[in-house]
N, C-alpha and C. Protein backbone atom coordinates (compact mmCIF):
# COMPACT_ATOMS: atom_id res chain seq x y z
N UNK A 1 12.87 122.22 -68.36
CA UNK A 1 14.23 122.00 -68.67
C UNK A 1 14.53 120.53 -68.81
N UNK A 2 15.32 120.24 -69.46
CA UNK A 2 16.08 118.79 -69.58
C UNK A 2 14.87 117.85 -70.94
N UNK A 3 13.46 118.83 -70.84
CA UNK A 3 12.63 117.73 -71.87
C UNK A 3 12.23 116.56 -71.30
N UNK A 4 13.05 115.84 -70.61
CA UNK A 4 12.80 114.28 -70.21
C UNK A 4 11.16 114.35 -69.39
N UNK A 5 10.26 113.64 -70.08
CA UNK A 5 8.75 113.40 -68.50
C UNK A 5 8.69 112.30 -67.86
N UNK A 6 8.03 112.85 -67.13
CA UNK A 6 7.90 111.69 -65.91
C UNK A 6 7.71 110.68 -66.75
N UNK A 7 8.08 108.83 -65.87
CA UNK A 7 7.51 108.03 -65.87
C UNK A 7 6.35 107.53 -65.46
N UNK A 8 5.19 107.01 -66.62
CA UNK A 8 3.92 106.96 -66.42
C UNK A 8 3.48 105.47 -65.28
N UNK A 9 3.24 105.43 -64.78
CA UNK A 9 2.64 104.72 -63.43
C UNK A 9 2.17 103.44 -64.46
N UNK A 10 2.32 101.76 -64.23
CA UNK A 10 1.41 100.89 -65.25
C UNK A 10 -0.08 101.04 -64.30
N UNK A 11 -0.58 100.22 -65.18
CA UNK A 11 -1.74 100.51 -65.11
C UNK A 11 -2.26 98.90 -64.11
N UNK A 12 -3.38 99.86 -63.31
CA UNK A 12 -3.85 98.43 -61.87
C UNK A 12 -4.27 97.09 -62.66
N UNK A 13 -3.83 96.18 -61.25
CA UNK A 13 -3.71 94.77 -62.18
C UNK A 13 -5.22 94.72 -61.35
N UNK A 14 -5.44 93.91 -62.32
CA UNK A 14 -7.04 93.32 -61.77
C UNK A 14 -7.11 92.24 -61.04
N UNK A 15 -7.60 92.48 -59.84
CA UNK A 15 -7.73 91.64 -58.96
C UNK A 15 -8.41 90.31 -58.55
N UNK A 16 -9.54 90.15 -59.86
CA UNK A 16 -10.67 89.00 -60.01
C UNK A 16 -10.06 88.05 -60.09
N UNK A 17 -8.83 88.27 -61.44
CA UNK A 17 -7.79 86.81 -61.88
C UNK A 17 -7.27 86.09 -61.02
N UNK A 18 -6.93 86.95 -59.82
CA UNK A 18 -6.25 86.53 -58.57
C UNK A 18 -7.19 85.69 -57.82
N UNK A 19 -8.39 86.31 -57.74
CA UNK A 19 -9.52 85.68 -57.05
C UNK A 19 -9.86 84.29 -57.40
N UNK A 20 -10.26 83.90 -58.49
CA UNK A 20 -10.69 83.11 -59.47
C UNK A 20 -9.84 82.06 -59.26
N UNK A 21 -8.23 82.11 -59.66
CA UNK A 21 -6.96 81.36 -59.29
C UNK A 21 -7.30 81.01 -58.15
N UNK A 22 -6.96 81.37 -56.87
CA UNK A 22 -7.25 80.94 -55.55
C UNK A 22 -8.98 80.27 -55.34
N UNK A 23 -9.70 80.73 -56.17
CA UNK A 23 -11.22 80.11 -55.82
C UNK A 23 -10.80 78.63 -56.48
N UNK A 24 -10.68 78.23 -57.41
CA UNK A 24 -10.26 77.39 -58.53
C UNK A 24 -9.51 76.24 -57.69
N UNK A 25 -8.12 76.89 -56.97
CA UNK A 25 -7.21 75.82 -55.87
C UNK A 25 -7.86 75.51 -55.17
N UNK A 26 -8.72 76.24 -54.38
CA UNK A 26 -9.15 75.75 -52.84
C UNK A 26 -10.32 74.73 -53.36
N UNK A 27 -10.70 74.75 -54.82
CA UNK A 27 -11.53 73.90 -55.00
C UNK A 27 -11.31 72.27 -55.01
N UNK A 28 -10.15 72.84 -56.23
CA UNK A 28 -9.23 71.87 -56.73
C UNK A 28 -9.05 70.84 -55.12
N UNK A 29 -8.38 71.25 -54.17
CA UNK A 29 -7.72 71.16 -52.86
C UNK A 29 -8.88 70.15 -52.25
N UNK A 30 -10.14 70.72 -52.19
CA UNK A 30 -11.37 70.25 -51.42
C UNK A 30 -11.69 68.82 -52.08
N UNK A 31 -11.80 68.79 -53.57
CA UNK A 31 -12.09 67.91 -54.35
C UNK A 31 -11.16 66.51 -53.99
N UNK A 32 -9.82 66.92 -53.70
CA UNK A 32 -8.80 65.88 -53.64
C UNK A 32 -8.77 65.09 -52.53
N UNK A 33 -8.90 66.35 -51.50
CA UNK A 33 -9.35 65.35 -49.75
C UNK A 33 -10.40 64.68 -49.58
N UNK A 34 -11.74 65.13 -50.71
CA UNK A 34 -12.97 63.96 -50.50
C UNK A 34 -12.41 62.84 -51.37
N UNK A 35 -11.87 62.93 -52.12
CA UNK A 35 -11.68 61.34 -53.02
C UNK A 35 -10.39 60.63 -51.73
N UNK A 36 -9.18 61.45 -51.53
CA UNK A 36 -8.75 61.06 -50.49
C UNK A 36 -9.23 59.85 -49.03
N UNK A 37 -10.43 60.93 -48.39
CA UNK A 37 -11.57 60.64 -47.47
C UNK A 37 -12.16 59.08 -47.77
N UNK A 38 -12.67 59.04 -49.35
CA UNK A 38 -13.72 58.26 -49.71
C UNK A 38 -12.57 57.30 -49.95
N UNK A 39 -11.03 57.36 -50.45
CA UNK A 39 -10.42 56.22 -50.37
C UNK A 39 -9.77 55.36 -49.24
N UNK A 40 -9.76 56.09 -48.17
CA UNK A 40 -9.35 55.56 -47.27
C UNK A 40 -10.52 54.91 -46.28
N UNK A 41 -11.67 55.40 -46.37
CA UNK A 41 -13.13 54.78 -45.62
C UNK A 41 -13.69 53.66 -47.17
N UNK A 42 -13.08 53.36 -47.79
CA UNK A 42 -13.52 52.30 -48.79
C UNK A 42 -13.18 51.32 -48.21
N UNK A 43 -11.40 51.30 -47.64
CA UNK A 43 -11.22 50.43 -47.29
C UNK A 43 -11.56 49.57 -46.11
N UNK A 44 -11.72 50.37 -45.10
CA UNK A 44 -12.49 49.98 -43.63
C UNK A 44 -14.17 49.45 -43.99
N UNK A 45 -14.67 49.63 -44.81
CA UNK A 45 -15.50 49.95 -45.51
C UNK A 45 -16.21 48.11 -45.62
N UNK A 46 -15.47 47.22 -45.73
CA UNK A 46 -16.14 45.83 -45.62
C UNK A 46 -15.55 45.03 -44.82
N UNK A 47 -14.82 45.77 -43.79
CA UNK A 47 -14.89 44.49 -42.76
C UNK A 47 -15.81 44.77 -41.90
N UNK A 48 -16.59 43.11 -41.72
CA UNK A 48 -17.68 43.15 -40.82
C UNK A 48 -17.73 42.74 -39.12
N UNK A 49 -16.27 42.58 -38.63
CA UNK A 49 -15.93 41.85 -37.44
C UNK A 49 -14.88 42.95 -37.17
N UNK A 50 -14.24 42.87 -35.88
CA UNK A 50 -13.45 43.95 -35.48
C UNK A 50 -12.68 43.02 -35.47
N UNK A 51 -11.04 43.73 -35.10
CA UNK A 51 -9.63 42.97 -35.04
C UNK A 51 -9.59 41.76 -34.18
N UNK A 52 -10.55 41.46 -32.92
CA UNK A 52 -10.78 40.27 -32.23
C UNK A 52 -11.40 39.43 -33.00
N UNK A 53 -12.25 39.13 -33.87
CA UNK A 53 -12.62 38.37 -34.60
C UNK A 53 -13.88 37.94 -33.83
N UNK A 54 -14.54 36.96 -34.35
CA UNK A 54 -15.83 36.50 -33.54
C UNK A 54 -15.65 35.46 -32.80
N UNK A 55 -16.45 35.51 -31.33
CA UNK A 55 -16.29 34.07 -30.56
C UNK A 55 -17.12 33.36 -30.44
N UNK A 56 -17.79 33.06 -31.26
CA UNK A 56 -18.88 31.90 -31.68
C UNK A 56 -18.56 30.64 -32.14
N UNK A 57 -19.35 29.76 -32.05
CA UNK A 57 -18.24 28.26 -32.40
C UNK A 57 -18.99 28.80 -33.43
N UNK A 58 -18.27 27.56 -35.04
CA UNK A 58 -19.25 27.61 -36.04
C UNK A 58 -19.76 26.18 -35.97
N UNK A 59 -20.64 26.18 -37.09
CA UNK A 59 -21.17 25.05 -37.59
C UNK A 59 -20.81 24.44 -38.78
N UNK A 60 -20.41 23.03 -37.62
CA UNK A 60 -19.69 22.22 -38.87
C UNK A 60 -20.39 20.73 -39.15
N UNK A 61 -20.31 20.18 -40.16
CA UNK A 61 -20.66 18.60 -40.73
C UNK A 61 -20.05 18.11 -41.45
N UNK A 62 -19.70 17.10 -41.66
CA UNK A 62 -19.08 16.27 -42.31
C UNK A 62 -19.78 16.64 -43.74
N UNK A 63 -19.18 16.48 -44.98
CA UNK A 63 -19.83 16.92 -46.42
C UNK A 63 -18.96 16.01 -47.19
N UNK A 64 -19.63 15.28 -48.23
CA UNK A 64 -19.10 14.47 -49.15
C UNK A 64 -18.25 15.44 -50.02
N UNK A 65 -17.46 15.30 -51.04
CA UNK A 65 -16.91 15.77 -52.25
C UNK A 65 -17.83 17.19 -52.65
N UNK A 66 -18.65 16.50 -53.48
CA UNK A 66 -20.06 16.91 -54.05
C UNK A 66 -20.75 18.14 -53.62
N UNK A 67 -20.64 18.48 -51.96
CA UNK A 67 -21.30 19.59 -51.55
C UNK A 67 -22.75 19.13 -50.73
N UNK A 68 -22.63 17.73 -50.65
CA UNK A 68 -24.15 17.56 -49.63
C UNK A 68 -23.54 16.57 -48.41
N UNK A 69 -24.56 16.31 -47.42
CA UNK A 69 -24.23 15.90 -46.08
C UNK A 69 -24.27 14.60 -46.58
N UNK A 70 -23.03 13.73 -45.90
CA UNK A 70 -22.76 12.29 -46.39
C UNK A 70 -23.51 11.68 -45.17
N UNK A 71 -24.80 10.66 -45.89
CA UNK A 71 -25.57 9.74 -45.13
C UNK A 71 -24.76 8.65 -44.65
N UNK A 72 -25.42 8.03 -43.53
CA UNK A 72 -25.09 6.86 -43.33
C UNK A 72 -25.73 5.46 -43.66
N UNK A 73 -25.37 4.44 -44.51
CA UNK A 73 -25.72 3.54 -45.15
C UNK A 73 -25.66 2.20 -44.28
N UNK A 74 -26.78 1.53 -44.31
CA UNK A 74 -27.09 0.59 -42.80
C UNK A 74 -28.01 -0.79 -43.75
């Protein structure tokens, strides 16, 4: 009676696309925290003394202009 039929059910979504998407982010995600990682240990990355600095005297001489040790002339 009435003629009208049921409404047909759609049809299952496939679940791989979903997979794939989320495999794809978490990649995406992983990729970003190592460049992240590697930019922030770049920077620590060449200092060779800690925040105290070194307590060593240095070595010093007197040096002409030029770049060599100024003799004494007698």
């Amino acid at each position: 009676m009435g003629g009208k039929s049921q409404p047909q059910m759609p049809p299952p979504v496939d679940q791989s696309v979903y997979d794939k998407t989320a495999e794809a982010e978490a990649q995406a995600a992983a990729e970003k925290e190592k460049m992240l990682g590697s930019k922030k240990k770049g920077m620590y990355g060449t200092i060779l003394t800690s925040g105290e600095g070194l307590e060593d005297e240095a070595e010093t001489s007197k040096t002409v202009l030029g770049g060599g040790v100024k003799k004494n002339k007698k």
